[in-house]
C-alpha atoms as a PDB file:
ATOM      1  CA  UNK A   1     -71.080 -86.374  23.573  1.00  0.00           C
ATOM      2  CA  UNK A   2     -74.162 -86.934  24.862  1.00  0.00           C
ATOM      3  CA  UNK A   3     -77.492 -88.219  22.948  1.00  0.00           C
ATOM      4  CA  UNK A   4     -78.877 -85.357  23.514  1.00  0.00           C
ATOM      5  CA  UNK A   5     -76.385 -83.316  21.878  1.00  0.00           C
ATOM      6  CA  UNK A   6     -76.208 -85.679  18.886  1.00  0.00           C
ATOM      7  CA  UNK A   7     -79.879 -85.027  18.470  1.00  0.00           C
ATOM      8  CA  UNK A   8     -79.731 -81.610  18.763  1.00  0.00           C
ATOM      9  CA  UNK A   9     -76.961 -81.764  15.887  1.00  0.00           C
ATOM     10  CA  UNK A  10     -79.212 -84.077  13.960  1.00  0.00           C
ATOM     11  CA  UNK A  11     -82.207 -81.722  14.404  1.00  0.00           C
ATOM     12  CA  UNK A  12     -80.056 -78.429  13.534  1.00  0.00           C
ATOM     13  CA  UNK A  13     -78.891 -80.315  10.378  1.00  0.00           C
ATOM     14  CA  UNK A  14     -82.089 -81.845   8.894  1.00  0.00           C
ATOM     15  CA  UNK A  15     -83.590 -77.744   9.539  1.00  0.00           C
ATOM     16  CA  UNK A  16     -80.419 -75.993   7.786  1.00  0.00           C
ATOM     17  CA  UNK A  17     -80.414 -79.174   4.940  1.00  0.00           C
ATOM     18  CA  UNK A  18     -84.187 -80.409   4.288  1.00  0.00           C
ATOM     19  CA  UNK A  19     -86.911 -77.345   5.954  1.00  0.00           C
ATOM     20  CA  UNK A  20     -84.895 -74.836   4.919  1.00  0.00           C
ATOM     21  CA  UNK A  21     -83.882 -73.586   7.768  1.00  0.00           C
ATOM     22  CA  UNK A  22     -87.397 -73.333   8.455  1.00  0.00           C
ATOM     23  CA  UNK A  23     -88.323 -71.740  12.333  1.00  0.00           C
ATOM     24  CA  UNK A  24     -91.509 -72.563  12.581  1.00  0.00           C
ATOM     25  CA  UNK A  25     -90.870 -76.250  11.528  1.00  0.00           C
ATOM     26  CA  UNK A  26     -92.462 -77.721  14.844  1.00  0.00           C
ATOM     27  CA  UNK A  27     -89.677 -80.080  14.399  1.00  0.00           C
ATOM     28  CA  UNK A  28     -88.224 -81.877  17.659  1.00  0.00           C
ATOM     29  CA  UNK A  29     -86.363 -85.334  18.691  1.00  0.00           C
ATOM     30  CA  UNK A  30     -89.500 -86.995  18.427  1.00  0.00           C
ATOM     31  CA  UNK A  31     -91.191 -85.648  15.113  1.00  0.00           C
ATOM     32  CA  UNK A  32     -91.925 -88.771  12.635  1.00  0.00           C
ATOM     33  CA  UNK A  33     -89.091 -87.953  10.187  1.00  0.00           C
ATOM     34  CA  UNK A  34     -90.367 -90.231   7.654  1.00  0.00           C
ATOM     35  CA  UNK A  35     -94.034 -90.092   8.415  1.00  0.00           C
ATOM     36  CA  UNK A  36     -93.904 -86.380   7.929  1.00  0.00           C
ATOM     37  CA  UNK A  37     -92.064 -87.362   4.547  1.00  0.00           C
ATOM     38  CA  UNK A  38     -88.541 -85.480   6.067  1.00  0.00           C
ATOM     39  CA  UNK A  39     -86.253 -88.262   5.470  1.00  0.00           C
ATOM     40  CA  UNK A  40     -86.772 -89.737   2.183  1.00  0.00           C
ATOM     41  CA  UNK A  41     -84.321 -92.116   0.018  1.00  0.00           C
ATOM     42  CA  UNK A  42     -82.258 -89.051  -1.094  1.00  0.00           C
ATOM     43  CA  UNK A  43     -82.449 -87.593   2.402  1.00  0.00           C
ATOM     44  CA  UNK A  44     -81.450 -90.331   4.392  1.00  0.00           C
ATOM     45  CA  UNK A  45     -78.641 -91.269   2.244  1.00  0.00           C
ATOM     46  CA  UNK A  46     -77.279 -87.201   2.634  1.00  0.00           C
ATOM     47  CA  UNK A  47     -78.026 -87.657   6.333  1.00  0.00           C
ATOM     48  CA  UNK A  48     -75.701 -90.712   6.942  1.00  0.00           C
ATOM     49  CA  UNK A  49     -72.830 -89.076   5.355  1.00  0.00           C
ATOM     50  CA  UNK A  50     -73.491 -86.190   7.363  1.00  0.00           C
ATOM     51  CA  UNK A  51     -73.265 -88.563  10.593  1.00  0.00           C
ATOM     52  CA  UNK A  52     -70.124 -89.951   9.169  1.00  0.00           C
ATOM     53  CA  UNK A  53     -68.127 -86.982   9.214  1.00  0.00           C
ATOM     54  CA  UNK A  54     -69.741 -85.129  12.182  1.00  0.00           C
ATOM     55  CA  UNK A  55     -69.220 -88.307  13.846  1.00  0.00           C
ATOM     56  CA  UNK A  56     -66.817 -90.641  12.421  1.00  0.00           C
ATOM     57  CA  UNK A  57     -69.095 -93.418  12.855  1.00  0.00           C
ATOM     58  CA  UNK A  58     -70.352 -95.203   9.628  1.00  0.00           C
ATOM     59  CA  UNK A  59     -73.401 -96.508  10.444  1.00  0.00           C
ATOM     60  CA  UNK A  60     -73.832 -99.905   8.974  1.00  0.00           C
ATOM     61  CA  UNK A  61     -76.089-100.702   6.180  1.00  0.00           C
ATOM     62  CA  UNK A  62     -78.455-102.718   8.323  1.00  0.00           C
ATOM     63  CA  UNK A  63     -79.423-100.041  10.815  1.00  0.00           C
ATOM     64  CA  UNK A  64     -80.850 -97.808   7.957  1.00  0.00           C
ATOM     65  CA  UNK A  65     -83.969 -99.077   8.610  1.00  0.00           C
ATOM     66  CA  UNK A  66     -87.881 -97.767   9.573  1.00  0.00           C
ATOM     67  CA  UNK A  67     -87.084 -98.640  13.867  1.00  0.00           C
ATOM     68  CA  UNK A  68     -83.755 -96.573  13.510  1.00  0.00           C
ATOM     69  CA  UNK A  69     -84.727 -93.644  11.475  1.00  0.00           C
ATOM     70  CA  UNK A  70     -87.852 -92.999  12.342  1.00  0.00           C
ATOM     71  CA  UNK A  71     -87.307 -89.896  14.556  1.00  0.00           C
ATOM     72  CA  UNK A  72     -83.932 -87.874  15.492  1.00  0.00           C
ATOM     73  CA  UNK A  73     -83.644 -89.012  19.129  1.00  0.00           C
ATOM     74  CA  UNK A  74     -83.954 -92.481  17.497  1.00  0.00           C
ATOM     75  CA  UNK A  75     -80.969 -91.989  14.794  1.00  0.00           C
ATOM     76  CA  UNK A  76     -79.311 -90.443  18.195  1.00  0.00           C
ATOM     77  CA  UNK A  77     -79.741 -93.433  20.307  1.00  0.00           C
ATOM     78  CA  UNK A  78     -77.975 -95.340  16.891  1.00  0.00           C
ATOM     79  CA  UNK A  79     -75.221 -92.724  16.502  1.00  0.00           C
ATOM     80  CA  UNK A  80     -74.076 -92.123  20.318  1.00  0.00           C
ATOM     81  CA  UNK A  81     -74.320 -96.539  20.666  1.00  0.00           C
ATOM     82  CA  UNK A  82     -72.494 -96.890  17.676  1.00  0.00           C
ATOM     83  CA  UNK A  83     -69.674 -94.173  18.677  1.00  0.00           C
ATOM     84  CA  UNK A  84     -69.653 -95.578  22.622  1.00  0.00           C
ATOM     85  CA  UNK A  85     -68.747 -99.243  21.199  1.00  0.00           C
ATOM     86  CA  UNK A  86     -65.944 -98.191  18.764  1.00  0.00           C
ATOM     87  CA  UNK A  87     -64.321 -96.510  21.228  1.00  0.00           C
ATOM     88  CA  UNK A  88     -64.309 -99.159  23.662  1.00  0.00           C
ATOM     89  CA  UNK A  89     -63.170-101.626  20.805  1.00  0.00           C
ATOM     90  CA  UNK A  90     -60.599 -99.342  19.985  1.00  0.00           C
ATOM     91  CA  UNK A  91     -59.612 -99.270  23.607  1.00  0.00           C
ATOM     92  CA  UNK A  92     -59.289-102.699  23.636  1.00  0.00           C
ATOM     93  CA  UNK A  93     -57.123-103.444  21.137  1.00  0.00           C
ATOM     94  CA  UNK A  94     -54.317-100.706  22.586  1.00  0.00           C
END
């Protein structure tokens, strides 16, 4: 899984769940998700459980924040750093 990929999934997602599937959205990885008033309380809460099944990765309270969520190649970055180190972890402890 690349980020890429994740943002790709995180782009698909927010179109199907918040534009309404919406074409002509103009949305990409670096579209101001909650300048453009995309990701709002309700939103944001719907997109981290999303991430937590699609991904397994439960992204910690702390990191739902402006820097993190501001666009999807940001949330990306968060999601494919947060699934890297719990692998690694997990590797270690085996």
């Amino acid at each position: 899984m690349t980020q890429a990929q994740v943002a790709e999934r995180l782009l698909a997602f927010i179109r199907e769940r918040f534009l309404s599937d919406d074409p002509a959205s103009n949305l990409d990885g670096e579209t101001p998700l909650l300048d453009w008033g995309i990701l709002n309380s309700m939103n944001t809460a719907e997109l981290v459980s999303f991430i937590h099944r699609e991904y397994g990765y439960s992204v910690p309270q702390s990191s739902v924040n402006v820097r993190n969520f501001r666009t999807a190649n940001h949330i990306a970055a968060l999601v494919a750093e947060g699934v890297a180190t719990a692998r690694t972890e997990e590797l270690g402890r085996k």
